[in-house]
N, C-alpha and C. Protein backbone atom coordinates (compact mmCIF):
# COMPACT_ATOMS: atom_id res chain seq x y z
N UNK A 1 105.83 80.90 51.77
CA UNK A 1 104.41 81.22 51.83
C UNK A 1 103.71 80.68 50.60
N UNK A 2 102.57 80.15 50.49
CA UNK A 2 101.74 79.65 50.13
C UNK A 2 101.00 80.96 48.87
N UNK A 3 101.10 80.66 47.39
CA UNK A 3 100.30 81.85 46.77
C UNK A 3 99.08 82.22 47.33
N UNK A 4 98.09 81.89 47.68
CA UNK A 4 96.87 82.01 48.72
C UNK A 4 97.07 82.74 49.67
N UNK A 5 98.14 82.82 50.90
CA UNK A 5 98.46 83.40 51.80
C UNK A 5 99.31 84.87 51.36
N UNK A 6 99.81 84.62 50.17
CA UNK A 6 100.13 86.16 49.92
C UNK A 6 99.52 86.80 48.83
N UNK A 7 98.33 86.43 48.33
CA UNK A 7 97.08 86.99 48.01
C UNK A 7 96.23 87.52 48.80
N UNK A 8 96.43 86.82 49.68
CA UNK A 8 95.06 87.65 50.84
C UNK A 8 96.06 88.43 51.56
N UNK A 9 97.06 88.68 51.76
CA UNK A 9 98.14 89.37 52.54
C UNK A 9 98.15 90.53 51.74
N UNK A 10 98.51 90.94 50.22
CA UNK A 10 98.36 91.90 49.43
C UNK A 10 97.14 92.58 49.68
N UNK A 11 95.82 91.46 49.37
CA UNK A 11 94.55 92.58 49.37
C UNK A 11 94.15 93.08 50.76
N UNK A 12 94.50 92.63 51.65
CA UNK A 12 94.77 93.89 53.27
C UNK A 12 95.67 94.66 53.23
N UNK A 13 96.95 94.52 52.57
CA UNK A 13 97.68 95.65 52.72
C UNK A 13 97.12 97.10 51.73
N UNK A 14 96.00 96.60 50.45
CA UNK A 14 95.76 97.40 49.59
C UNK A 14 94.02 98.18 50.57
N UNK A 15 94.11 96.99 51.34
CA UNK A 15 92.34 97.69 52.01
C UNK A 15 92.97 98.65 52.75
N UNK A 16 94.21 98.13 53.57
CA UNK A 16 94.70 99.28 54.99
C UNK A 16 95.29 101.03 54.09
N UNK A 17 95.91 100.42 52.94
CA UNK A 17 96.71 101.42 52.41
C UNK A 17 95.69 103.04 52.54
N UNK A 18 94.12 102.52 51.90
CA UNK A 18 93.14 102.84 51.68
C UNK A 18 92.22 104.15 53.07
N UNK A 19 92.91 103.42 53.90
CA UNK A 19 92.25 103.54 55.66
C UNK A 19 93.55 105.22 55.89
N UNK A 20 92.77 106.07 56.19
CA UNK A 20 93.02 107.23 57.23
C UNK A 20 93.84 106.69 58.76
N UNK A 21 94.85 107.97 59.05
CA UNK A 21 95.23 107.20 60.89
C UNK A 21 94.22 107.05 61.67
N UNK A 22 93.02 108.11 61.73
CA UNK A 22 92.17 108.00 62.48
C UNK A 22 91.67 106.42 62.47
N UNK A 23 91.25 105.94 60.81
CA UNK A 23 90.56 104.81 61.03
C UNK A 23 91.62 103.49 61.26
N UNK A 24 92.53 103.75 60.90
CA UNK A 24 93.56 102.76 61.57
C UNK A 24 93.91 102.47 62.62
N UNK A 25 93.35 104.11 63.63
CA UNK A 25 93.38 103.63 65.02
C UNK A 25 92.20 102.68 65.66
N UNK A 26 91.17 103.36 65.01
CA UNK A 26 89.90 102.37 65.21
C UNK A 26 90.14 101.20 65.01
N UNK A 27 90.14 100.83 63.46
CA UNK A 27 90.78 98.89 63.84
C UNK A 27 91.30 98.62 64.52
N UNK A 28 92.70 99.63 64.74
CA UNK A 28 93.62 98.89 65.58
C UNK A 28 92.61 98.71 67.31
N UNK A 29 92.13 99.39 67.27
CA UNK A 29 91.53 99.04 69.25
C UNK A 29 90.31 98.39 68.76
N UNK A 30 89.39 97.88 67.53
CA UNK A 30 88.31 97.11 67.17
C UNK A 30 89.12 95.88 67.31
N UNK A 31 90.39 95.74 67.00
CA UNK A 31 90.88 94.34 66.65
C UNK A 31 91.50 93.99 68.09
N UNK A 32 91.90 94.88 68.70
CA UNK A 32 92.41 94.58 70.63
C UNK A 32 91.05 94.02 71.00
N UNK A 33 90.06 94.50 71.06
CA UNK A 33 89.02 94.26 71.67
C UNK A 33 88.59 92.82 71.13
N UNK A 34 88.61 93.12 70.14
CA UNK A 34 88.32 91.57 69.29
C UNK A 34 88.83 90.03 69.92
N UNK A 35 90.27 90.51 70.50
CA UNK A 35 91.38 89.50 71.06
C UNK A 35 91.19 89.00 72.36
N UNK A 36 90.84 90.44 73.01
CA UNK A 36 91.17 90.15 74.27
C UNK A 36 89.43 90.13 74.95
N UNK A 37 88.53 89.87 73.94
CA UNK A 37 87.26 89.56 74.58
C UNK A 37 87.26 88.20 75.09
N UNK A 38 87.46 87.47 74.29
CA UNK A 38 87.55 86.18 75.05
C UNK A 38 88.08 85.56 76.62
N UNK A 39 89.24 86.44 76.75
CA UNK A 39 90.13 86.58 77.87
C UNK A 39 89.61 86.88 78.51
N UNK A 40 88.83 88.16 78.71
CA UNK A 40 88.02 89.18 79.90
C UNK A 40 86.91 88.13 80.02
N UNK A 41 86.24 87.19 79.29
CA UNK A 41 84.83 86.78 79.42
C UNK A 41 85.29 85.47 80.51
N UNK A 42 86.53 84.81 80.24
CA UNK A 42 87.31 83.74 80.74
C UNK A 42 87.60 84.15 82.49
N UNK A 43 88.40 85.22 82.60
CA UNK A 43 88.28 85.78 83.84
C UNK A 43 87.15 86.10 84.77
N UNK A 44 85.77 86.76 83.98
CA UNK A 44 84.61 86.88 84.72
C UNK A 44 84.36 85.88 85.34
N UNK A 45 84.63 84.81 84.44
CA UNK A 45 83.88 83.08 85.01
C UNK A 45 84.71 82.49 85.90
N UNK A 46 85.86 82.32 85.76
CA UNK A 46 86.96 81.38 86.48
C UNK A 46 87.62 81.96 86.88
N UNK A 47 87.64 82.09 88.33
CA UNK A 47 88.65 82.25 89.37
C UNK A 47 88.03 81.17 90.95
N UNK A 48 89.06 81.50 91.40
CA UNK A 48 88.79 80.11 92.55
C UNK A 48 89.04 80.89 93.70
N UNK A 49 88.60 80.28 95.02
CA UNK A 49 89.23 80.89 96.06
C UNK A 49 91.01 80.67 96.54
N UNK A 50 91.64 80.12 96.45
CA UNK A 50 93.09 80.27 96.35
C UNK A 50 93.62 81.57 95.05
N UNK A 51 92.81 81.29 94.32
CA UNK A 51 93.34 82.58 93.11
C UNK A 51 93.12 83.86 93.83
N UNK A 52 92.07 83.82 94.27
CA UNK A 52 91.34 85.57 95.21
C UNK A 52 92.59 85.77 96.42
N UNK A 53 92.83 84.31 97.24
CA UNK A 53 93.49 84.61 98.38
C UNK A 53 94.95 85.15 98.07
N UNK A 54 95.34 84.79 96.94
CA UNK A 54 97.23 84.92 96.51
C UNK A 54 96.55 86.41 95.66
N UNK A 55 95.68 86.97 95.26
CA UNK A 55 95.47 88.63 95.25
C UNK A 55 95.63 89.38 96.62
N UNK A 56 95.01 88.69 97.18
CA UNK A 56 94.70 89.70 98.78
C UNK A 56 96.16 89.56 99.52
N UNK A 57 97.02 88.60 99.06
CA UNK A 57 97.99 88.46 99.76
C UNK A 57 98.94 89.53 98.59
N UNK A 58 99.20 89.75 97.32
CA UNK A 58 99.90 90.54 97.08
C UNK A 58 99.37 92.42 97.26
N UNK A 59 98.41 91.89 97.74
CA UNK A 59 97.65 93.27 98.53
C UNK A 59 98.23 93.67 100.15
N UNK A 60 99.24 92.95 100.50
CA UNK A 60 99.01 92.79 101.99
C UNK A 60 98.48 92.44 102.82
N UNK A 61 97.63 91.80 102.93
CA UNK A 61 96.94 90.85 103.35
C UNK A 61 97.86 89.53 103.87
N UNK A 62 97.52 89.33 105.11
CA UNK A 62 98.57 88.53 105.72
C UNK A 62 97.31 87.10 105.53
N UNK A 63 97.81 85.86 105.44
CA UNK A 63 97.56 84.76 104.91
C UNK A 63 96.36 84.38 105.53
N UNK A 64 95.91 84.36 107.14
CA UNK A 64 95.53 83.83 107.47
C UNK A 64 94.14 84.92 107.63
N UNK A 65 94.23 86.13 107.39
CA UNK A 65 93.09 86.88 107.43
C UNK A 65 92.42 86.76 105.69
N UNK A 66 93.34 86.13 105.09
CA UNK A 66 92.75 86.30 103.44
C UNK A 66 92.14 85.27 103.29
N UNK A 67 92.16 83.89 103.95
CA UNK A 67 91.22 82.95 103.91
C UNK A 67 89.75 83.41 104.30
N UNK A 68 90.07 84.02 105.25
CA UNK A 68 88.47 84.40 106.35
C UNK A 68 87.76 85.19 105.19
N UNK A 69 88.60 86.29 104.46
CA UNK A 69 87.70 87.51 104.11
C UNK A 69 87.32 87.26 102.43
N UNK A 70 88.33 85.77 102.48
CA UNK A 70 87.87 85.03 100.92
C UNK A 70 86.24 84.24 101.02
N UNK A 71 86.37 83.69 102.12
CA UNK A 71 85.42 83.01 102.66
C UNK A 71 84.09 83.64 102.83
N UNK A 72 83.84 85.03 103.47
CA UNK A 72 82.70 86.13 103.49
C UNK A 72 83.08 86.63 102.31
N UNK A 73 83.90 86.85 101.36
CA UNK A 73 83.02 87.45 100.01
C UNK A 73 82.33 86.75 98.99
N UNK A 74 83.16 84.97 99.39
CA UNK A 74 82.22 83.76 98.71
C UNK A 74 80.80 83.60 99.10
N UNK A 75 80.43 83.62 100.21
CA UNK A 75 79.51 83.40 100.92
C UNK A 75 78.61 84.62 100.92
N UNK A 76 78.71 85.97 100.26
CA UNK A 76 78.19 87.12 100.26
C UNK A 76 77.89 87.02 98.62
N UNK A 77 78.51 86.13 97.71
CA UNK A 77 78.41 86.16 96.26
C UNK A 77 78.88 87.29 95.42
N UNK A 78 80.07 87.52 96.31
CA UNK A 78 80.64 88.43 95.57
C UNK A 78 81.67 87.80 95.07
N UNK A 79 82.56 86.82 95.11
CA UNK A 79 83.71 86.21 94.69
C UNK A 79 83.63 86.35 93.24
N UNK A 80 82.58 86.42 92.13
CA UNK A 80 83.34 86.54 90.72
C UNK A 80 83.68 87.98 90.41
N UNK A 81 83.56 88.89 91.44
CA UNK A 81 84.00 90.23 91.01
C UNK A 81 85.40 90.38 91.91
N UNK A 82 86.19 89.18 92.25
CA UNK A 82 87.23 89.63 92.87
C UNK A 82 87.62 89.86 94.44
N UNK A 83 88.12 89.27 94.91
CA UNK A 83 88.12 90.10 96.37
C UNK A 83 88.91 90.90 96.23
N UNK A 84 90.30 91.03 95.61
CA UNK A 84 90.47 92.35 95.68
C UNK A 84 90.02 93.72 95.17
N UNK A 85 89.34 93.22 94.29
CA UNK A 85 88.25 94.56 94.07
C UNK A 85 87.32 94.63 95.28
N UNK A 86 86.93 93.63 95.80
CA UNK A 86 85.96 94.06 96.73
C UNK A 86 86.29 94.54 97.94
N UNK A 87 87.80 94.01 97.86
CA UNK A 87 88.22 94.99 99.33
C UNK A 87 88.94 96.66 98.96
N UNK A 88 88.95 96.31 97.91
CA UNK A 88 89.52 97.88 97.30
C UNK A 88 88.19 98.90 97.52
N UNK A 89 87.21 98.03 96.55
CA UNK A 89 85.66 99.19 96.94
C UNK A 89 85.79 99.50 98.54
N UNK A 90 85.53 98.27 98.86
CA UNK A 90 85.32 99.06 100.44
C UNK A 90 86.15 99.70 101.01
N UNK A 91 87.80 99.83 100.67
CA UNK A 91 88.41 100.68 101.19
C UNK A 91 88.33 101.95 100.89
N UNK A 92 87.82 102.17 99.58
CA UNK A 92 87.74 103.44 99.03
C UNK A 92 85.95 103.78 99.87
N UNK A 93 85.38 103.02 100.03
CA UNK A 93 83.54 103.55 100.18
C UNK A 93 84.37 104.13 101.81
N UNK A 94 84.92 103.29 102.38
CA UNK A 94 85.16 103.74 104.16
C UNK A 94 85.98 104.44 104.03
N UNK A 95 86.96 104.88 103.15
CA UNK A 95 88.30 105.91 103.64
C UNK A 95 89.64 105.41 104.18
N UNK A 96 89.18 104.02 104.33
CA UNK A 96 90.32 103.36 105.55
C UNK A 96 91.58 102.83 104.23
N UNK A 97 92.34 102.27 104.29
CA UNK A 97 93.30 101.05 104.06
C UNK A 97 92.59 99.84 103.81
N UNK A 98 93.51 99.09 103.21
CA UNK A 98 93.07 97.95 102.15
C UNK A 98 92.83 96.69 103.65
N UNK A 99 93.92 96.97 104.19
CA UNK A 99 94.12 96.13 105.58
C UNK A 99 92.96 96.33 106.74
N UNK A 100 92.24 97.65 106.81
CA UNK A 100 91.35 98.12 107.57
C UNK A 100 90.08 96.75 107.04
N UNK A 101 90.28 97.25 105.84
CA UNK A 101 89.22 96.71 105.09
C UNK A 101 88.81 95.60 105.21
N UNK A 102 89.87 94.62 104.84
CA UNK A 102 89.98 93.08 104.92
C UNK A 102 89.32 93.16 106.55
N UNK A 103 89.86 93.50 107.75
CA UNK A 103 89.49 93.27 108.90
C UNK A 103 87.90 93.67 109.15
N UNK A 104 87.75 94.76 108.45
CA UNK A 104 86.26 94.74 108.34
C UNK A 104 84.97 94.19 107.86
N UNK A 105 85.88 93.42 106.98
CA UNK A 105 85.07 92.03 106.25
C UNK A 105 85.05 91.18 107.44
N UNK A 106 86.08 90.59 108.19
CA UNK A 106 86.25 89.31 108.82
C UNK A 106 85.17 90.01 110.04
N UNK A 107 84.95 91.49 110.56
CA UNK A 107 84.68 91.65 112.04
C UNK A 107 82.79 91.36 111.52
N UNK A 108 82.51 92.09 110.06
CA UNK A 108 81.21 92.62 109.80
C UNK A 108 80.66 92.07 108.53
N UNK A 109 79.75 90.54 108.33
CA UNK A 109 80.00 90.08 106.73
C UNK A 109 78.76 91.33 106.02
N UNK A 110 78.34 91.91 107.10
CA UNK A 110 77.11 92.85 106.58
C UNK A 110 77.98 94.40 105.75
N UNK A 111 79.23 94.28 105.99
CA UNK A 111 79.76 95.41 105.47
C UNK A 111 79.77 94.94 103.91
N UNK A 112 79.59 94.14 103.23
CA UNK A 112 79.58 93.68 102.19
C UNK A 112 77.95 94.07 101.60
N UNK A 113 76.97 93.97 102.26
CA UNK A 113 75.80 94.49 101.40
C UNK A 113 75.82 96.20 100.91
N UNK A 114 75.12 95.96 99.81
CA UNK A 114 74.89 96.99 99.20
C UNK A 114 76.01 97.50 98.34
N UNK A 115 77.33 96.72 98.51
CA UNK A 115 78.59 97.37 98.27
C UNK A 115 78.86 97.40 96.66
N UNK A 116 77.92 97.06 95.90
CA UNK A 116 78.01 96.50 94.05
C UNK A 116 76.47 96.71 93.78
């Protein structure tokens, strides 16, 4: 190590020494958040429809109904929140199964308004 790098390594260990658990827990989830913002902001933006369809398929979703119900949540503008969130909402708003759900997308693209 570099004298520089274990100069500034000392004066954090002398700032943390300094820090309560409470506030150590705080950094510690200020500094998670810190990390993994970028990640979460990355996900909001980029996903594709093959990414949504291989969700709905480890959902159960049999292949050829996850195209259709990828297709009406693209076309409804819901695709950056997920289709499987969006078929999860609606399974939970109707009561039914995740599978009900999906089929209720493909029978009704109007079951999708209002749903966000």
């Amino acid at each position: 190590m570099t004298d520089e790098r274990i100069t500034r390594f000392e004066k954090r260990q002398e700032e943390l020494k300094k820090m309560s658990d409470q506030q150590l827990k705080e950094r510690f989830w200020t500094l998670c958040e810190q990390v993994v913002a970028p990640i979460v902001e990355l996900a909001k933006t980029h996903t594709s429809p093959s990414i949504e369809r291989a969700v709905l398929l480890r959902m159960g979703i049999d292949s050829l109904s996850s195209h259709g119900v990828v297709d009406r949540i693209q076309e409804a503008g819901l695709l950056a929140k997920g289709a499987g969130h969006v078929v999860l909402k609606l399974s939970q708003k109707s009561g039914k199964d995740v599978r009900t759900a999906a089929t209720a997308i493909l029978d009704d693209k109007a079951v999708l308004e209002g749903l966000f």
